[in-house]
Protein backbone atom coordinates (compact mmCIF):
# COMPACT_ATOMS: atom_id res chain seq x y z
CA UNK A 1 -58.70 -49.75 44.16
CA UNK A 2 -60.09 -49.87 40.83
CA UNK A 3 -64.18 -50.12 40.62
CA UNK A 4 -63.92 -53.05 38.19
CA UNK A 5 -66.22 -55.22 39.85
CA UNK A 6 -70.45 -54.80 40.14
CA UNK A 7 -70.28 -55.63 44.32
CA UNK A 8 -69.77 -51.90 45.63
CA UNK A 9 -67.67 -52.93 48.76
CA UNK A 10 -68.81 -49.57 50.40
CA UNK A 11 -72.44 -50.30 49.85
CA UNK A 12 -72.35 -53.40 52.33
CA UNK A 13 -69.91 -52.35 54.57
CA UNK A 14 -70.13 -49.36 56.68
CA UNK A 15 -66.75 -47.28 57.11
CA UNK A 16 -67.34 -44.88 59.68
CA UNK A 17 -66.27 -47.08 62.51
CA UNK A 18 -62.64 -47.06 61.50
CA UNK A 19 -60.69 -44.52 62.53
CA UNK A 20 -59.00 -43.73 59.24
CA UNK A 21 -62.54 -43.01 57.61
CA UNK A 22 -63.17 -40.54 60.53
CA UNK A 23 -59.91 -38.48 59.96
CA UNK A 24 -60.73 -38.55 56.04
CA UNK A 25 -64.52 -38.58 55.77
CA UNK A 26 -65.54 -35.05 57.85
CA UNK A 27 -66.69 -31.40 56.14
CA UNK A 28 -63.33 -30.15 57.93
CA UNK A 29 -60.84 -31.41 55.00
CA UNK A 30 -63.14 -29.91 52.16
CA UNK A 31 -63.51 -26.58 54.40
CA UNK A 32 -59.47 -26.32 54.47
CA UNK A 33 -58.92 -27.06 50.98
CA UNK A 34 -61.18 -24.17 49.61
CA UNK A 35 -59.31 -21.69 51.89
CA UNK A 36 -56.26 -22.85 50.46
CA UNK A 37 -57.38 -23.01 46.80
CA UNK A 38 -58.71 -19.54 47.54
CA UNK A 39 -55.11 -18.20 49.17
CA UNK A 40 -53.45 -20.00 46.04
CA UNK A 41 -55.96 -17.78 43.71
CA UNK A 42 -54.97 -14.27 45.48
CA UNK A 43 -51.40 -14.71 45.42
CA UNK A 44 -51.71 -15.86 41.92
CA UNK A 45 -53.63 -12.93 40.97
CA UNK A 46 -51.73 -10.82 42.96
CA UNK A 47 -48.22 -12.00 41.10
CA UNK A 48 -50.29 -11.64 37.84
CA UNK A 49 -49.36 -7.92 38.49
CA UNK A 50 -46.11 -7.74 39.62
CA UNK A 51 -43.73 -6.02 36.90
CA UNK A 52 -41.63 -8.74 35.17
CA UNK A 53 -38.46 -7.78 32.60
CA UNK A 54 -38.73 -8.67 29.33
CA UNK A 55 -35.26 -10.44 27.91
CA UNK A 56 -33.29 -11.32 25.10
CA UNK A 57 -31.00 -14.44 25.98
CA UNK A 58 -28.69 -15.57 23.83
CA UNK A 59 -24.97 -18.23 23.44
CA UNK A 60 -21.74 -16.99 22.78
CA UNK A 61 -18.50 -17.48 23.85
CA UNK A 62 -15.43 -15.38 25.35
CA UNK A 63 -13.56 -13.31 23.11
CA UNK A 64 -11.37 -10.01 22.88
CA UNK A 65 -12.71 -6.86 21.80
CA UNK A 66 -9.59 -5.72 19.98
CA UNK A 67 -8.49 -8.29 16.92
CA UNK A 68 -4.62 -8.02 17.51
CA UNK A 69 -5.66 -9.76 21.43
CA UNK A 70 -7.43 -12.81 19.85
CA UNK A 71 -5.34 -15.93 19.95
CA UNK A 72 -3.82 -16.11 16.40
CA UNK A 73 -1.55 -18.30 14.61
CA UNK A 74 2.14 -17.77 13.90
CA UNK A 75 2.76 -18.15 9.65
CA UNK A 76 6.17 -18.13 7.87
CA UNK A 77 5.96 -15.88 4.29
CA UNK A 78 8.68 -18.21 2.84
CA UNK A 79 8.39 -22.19 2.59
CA UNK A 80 11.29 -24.00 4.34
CA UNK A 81 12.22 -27.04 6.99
CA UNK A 82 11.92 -27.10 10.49
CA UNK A 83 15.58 -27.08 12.27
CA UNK A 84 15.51 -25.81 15.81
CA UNK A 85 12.78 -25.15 18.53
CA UNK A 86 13.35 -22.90 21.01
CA UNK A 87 10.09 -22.88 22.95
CA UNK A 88 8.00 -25.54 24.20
CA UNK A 89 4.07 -25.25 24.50
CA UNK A 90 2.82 -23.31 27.67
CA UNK A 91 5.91 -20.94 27.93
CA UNK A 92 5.82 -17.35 27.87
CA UNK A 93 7.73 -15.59 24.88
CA UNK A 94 8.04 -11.46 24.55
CA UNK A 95 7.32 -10.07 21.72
CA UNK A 96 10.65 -10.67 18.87
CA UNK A 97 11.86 -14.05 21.10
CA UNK A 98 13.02 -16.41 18.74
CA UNK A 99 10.46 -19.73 18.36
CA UNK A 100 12.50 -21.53 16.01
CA UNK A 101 14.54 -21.54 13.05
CA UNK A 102 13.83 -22.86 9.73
CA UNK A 103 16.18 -23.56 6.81
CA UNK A 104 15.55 -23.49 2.77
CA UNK A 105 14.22 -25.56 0.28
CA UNK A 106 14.48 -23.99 -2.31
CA UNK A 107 17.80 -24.85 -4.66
CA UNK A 108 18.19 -20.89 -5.59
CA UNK A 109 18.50 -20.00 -2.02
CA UNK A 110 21.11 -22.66 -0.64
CA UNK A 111 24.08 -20.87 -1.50
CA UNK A 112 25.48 -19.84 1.87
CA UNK A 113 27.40 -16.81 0.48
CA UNK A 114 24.45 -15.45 -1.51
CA UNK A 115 24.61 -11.97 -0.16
CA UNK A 116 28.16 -11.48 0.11
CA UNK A 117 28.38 -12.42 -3.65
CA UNK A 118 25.49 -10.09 -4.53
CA UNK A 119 27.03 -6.89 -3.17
CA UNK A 120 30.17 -8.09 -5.19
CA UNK A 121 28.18 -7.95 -7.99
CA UNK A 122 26.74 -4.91 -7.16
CA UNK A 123 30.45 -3.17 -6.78
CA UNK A 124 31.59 -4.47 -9.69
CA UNK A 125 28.41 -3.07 -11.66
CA UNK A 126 28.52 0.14 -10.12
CA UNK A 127 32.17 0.02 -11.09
CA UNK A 128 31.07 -0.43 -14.59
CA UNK A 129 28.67 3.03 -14.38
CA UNK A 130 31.55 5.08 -12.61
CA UNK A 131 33.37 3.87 -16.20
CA UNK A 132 30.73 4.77 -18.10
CA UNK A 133 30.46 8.03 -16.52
CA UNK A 134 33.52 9.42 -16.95
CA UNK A 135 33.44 7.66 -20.85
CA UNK A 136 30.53 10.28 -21.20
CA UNK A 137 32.34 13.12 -19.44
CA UNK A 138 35.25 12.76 -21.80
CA UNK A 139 33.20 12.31 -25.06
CA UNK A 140 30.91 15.74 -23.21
CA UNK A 141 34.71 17.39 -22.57
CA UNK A 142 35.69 16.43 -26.50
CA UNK A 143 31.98 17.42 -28.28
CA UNK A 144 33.44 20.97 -26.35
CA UNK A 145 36.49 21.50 -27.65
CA UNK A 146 35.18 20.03 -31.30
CA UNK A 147 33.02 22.92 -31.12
CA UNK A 148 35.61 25.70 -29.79
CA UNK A 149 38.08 24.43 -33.05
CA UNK A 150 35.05 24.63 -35.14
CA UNK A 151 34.40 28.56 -34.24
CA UNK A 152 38.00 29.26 -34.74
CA UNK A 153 38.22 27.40 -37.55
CA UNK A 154 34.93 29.18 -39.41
CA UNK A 155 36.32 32.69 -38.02
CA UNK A 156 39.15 32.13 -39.49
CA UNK A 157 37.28 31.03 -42.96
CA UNK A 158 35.50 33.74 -42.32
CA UNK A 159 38.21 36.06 -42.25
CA UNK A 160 39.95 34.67 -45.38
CA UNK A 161 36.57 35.44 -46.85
CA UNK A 162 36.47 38.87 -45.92
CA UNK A 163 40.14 39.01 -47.18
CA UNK A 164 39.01 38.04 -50.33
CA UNK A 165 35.89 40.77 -50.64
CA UNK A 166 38.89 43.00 -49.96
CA UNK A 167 41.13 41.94 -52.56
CA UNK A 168 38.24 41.83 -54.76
CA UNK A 169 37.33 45.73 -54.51
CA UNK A 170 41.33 46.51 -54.18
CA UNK A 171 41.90 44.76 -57.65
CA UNK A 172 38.82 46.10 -59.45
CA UNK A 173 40.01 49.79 -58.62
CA UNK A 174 43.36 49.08 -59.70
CA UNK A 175 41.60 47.78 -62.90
CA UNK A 176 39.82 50.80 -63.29
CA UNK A 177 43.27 52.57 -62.72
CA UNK A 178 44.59 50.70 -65.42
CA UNK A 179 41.86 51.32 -67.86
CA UNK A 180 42.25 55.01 -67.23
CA UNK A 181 46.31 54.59 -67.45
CA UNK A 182 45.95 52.70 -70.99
CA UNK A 183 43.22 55.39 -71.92
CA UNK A 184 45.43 58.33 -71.54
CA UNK A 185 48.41 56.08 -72.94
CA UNK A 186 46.32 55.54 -75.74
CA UNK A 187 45.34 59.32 -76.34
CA UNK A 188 49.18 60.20 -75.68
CA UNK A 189 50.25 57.67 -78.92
CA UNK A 190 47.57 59.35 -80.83
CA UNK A 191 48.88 62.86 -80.19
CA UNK A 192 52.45 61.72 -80.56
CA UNK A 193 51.54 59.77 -83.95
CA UNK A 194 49.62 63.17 -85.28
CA UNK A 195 52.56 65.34 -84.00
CA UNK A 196 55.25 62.83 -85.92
CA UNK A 197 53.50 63.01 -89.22
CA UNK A 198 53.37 66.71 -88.72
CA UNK A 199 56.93 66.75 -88.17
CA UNK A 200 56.87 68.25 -85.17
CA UNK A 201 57.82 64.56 -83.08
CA UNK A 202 60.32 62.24 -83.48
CA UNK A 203 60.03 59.05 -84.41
CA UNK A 204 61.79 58.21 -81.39
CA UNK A 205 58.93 60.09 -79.31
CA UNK A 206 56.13 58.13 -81.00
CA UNK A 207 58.02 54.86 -80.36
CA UNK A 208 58.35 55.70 -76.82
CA UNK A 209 54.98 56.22 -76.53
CA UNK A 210 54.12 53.31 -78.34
CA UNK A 211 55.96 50.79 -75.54
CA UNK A 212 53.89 52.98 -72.66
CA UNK A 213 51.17 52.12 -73.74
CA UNK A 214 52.01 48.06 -74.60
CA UNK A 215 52.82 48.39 -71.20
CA UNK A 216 49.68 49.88 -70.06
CA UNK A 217 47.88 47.25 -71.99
CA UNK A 218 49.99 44.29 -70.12
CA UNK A 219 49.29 46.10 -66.85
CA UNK A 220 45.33 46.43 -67.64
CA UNK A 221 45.96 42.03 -68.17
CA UNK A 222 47.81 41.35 -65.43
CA UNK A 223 45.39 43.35 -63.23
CA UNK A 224 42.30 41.47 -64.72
CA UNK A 225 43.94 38.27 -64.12
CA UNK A 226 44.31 39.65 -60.40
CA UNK A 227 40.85 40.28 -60.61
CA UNK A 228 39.59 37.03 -61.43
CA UNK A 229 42.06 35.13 -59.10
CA UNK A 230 40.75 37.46 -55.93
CA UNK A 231 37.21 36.60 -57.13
CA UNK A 232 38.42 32.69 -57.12
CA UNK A 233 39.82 33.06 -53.50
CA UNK A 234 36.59 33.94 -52.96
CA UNK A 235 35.03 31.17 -53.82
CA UNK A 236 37.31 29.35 -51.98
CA UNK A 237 36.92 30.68 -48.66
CA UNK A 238 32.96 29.80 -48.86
CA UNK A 239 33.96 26.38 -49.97
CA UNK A 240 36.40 26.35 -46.86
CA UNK A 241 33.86 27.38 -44.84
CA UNK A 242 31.19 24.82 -46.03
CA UNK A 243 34.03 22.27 -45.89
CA UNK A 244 34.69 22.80 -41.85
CA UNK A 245 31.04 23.04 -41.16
CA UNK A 246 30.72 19.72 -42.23
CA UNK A 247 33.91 18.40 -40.93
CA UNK A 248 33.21 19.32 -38.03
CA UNK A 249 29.61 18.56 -38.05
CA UNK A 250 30.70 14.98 -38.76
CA UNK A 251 32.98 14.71 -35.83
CA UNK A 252 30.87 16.22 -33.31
CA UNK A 253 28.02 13.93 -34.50
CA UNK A 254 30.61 11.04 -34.39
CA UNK A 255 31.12 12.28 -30.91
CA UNK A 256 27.71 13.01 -29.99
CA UNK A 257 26.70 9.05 -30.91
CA UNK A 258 29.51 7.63 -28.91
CA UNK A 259 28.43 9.50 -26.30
CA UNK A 260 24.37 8.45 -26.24
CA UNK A 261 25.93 4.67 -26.55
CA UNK A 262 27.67 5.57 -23.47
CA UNK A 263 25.06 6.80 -21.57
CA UNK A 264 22.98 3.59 -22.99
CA UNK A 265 25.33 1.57 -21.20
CA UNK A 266 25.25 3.40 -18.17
CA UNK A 267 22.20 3.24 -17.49
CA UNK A 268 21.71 0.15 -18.14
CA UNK A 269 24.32 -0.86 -15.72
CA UNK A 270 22.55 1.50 -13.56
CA UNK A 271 19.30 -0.46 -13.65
CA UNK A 272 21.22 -4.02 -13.17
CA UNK A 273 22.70 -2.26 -10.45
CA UNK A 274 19.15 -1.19 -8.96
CA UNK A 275 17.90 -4.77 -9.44
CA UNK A 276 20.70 -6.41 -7.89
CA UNK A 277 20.29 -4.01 -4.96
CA UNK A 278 16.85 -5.13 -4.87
CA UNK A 279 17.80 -8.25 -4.99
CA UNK A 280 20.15 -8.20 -1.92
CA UNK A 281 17.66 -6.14 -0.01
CA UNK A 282 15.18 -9.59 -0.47
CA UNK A 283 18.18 -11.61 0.51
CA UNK A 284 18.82 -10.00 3.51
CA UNK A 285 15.24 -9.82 4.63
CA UNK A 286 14.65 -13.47 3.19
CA UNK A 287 17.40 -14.41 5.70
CA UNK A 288 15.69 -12.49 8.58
CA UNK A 289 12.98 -14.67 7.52
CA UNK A 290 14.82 -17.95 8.89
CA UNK A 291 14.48 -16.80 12.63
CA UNK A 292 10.58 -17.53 13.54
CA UNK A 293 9.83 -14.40 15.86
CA UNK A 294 6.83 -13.56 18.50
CA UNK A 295 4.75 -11.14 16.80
CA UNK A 296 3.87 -9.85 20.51
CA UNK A 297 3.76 -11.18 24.12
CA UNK A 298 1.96 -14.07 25.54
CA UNK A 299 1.97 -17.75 25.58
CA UNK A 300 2.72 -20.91 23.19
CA UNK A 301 -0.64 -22.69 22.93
CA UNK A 302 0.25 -25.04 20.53
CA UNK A 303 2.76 -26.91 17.94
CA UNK A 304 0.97 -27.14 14.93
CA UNK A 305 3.98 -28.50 12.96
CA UNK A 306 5.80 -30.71 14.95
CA UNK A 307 9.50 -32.34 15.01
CA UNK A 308 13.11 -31.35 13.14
CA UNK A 309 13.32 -31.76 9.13
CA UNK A 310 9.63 -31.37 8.48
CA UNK A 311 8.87 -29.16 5.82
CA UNK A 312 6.21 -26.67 5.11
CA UNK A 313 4.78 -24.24 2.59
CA UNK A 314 4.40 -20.39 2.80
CA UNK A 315 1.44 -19.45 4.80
CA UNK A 316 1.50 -22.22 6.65
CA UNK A 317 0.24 -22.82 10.48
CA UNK A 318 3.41 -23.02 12.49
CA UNK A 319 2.60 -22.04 16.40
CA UNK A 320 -0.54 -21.02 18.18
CA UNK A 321 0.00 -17.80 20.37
CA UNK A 322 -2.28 -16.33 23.04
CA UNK A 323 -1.70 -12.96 24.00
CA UNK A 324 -0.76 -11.95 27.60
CA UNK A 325 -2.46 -8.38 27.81
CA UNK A 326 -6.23 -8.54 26.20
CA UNK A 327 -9.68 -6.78 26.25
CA UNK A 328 -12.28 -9.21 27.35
CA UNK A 329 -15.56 -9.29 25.07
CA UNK A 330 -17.98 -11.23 25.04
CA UNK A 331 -19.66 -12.25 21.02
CA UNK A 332 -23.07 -13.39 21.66
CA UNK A 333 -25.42 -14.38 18.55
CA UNK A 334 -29.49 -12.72 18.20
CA UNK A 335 -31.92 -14.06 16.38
CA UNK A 336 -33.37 -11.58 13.91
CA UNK A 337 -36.28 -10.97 15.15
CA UNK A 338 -34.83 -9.80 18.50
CA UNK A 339 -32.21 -7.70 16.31
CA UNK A 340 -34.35 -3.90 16.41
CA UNK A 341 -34.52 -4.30 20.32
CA UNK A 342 -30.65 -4.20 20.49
CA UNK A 343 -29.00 -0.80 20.57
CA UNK A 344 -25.81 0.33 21.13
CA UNK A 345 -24.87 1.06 24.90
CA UNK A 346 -27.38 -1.26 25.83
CA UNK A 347 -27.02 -3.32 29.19
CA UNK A 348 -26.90 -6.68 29.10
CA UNK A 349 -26.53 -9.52 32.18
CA UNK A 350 -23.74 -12.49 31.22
CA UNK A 351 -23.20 -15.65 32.90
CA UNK A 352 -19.92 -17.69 32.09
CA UNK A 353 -19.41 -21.07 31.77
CA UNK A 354 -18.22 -22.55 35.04
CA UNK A 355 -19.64 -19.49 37.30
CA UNK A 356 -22.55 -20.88 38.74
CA UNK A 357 -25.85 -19.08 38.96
CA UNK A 358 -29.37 -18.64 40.22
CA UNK A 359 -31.08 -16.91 37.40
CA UNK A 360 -34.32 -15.37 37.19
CA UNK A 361 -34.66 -14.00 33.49
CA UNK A 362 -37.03 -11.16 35.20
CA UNK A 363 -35.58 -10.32 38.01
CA UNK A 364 -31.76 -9.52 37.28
CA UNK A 365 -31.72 -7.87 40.92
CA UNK A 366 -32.03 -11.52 42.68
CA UNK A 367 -29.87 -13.21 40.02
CA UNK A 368 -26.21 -14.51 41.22
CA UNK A 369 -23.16 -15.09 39.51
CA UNK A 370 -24.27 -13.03 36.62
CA UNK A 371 -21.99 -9.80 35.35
CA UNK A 372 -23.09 -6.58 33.47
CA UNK A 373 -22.17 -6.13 29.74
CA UNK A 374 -22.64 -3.45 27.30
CA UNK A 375 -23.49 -3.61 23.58
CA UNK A 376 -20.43 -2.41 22.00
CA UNK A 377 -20.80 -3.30 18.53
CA UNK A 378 -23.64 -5.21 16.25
CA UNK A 379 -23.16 -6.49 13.07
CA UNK A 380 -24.95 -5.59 10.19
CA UNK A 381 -24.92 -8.84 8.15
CA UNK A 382 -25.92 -12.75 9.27
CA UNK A 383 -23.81 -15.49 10.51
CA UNK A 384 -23.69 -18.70 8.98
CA UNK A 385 -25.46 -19.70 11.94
CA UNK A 386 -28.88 -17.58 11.41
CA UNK A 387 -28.15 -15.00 14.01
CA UNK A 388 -26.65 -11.86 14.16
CA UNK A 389 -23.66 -11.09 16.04
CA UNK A 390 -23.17 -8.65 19.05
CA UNK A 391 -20.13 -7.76 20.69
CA UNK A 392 -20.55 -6.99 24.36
CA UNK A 393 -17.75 -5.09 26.67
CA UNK A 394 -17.60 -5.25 30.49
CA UNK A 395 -20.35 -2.57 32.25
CA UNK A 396 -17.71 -0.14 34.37
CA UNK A 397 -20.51 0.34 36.53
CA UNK A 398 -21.15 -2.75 37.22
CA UNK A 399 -18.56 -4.69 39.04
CA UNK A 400 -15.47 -6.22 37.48
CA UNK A 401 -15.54 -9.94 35.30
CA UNK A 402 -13.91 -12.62 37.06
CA UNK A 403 -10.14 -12.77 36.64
CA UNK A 404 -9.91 -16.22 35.68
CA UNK A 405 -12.33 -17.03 33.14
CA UNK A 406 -10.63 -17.65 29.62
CA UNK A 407 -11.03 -16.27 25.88
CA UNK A 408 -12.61 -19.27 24.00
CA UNK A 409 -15.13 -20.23 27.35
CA UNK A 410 -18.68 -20.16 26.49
CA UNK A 411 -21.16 -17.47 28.11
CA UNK A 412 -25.17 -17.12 28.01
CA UNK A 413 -26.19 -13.78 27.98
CA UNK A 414 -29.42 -12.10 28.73
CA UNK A 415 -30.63 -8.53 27.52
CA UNK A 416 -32.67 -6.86 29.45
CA UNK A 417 -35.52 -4.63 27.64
CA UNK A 418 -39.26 -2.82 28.98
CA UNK A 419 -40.68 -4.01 32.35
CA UNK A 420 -44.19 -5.23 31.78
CA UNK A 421 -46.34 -7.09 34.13
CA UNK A 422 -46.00 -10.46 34.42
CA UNK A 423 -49.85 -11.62 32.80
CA UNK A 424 -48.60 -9.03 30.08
CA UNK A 425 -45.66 -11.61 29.55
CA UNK A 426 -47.55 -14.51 29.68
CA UNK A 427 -49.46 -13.52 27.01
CA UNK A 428 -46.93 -12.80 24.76
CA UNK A 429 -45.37 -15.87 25.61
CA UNK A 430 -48.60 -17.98 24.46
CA UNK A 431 -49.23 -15.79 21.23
CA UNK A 432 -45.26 -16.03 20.45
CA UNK A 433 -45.54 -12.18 20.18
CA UNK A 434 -41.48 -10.56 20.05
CA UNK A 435 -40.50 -8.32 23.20
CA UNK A 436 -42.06 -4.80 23.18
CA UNK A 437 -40.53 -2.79 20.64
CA UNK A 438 -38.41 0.26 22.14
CA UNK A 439 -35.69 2.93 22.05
CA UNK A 440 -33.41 3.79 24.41
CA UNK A 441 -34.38 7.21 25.84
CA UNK A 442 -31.32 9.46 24.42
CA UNK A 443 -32.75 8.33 20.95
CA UNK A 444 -36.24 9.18 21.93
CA UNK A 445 -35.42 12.09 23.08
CA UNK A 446 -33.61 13.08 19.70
CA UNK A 447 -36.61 11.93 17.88
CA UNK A 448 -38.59 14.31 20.06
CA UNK A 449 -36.30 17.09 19.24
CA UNK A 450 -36.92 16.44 15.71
């Protein structure tokens, strides 16, 4: 009742008769609340001082700790249209099981006989370079015996040459014979001309004498004319020579250019040959391409293109896939001010989503339904979120994760750091003061060794 009124009801009215106001109104009741107030202060005081865990909590969710495990989408490299499913959503495919097959869409692809009639033009191209090959080994085999006819033909230019130089000498000693024949004929006429107008020769004699030595004379002519015609052979033979040099010259260069052309051509062909090759090779693996495969083992989560005739691009999202075999992780998210009390190898207390539990941040040992993690990984640059990311791994010395939880299920995680007493944490909690700094003790201990 509210003391709004100046009549104090308890002023006029004594209370003490009424057997309510004697259980209330007695020194007893005051006596037992100060022993209890008292009790409440010890234990109070007493818990004040009893050690208390510091912790780093923290949201994340249920992933794998190997990328290949994570639920990932099926793609197709080449753009096409949906024609056959062979799965439905929840089944369980092995890794290269057909999910369906897709057909073209693009108009240089829709000939059905593509391949075939790319290895025909591959044949008849390499055809064409087995042509031009033996083109070139017949031009080689003809630039050979072009130069085997030249040799024979300069030796024997050569020879005529040296016939000549023979000839030469041979003539000019018979035309020094023949000046010493004419010489001595000469002398002879003289004598015999003396001796006749001496009277001791006959004209007869000096007549004689006179036609052997007109015939000397012609000789001494006719073997300067042989002179000069073995000195023209001469020249001739160096003209032959120069004359089948270039002959020659000109047909094995004739040869030599039909044979480069040749070799042009071949390889050419040879490079239309290589691209067509490369060509089929895409065709065949293009046509691989038709037959959507399982990249591994696990289970259709999802159609994410639906229905027959529907079309898509390259890269597209065809089919979720979950893997069946998979690490469990857990990726939590620190703020960064909490980020120099986490350290590799670390232990860390999880409780998933669904898994019910009675925690108490500082004391993990009467906590239920929580699991032991271990700091596996931490990155080194911020999330779009604020935090950083850790990557925590089931603690084998703790007991095992529950079977059934699922990657994608959320988790709360709690890191446990330095026990302190619990008026220690209360302070820090008022001051907003971070958890005590600290190492774990094998990096201490290498500091220490340092």
């Amino acid at each position: 009742m509210l003391n709004i009124s100046p009549n104090r009801l308890n002023r006029k009215i004594d209370l003490l008769p009424f057997k309510s106001s004697q259980k209330v109104f007695h020194s007893r009741h005051y006596k037992h609340f100060d022993r209890f107030l008292l009790a409440f202060t010890l234990v109070g005081f007493v818990v004040l001082f009893l050690p208390w865990t510091q912790t780093i909590s923290g949201d994340g969710y249920l992933t794998t700790r190997n990328p290949e495990h994570r639920p990932q989408t099926i793609q197709s490299p080449i753009p096409g249209r949906i024609e056959k499913w062979y799965v439905q959503e929840g089944d369980f495919v092995n890794k290269g099981d057909t999910i369906l097959f897709i057909s073209e869409v693009k108009n240089e692809y829709f000939d059905p006989n593509l391949i075939a009639r790319t290895g025909d033009q591959i044949k008849a191209k390499s055809m064409s370079v087995t042509s031009y090959q033996g083109k070139v080994k017949s031009l080689n085999a003809q630039m050979q015996a072009l130069n085997n006819e030249r040799i024979l033909k300069l030796e024997q230019s050569r020879n005529k040459l040296l016939q000549a130089k023979l000839k030469v000498q041979s003539d000019s000693i018979d035309l020094e014979a023949a000046k010493t024949n004419i010489s001595i004929a000469q002398r002879q006429y003289d004598r015999v001309v003396q001796l006749q107008n001496e009277g001791l020769k006959a004209v007869t004699d000096v007549e004689e004498k006179r036609l052997k030595l007109q015939e000397t004379q012609a000789k001494l002519i006719s073997q300067e004319n042989k002179l000069l015609a073995a000195k023209n052979e001469i020249l001739n033979a160096s003209m032959e020579i120069n004359r089948v040099q270039a002959e020659y010259t000109e047909k094995i260069s004739k040869a030599e250019s039909d044979m480069y052309t040749a070799q042009s051509s071949q390889f050419d062909s040879e490079a239309q040959v290589t691209k067509l090759e490369n060509e089929y090779t895409n065709y065949e693996i293009r046509s691989q391409m038709y037959y959507i495969r399982a990249p591994q083992s696990g289970f259709i989560n999802k159609a994410l293109q639906a229905g027959i005739g529907e079309t898509f691009k390259e890269g597209d999202q065809l089919v979720g896939i979950m893997p069946s075999e998979y690490q469990l992780a857990v990726e939590t998210f620190v703020a960064p001010i909490d980020l120099p009390l986490i350290h590799l190898g670390e232990k860390v207390r999880i409780q998933f989503d669904g898994w019910p539990a009675i925690i108490f941040s500082g004391w993990p040992n009467v906590s239920y339904g929580t699991y032991g993690g271990t700091v596996v990984a931490i990155e080194t640059f911020i999330s779009s979120n604020g935090k950083y990311r850790v990557l925590l791994a089931p603690d084998p010395e703790d007991y095992d994760w529950p079977k059934d939880i699922r990657v994608g299920s959320g988790a709360n995680t709690l890191a446990l750091l330095e026990d302190v007493p619990i008026w220690y944490e209360l302070w820090r909690q008022l001051n907003g003061f971070p958890p005590n700094y600290y190492q774990p003790e094998d990096i201490m201990a290498n500091s220490a060794k340092k």
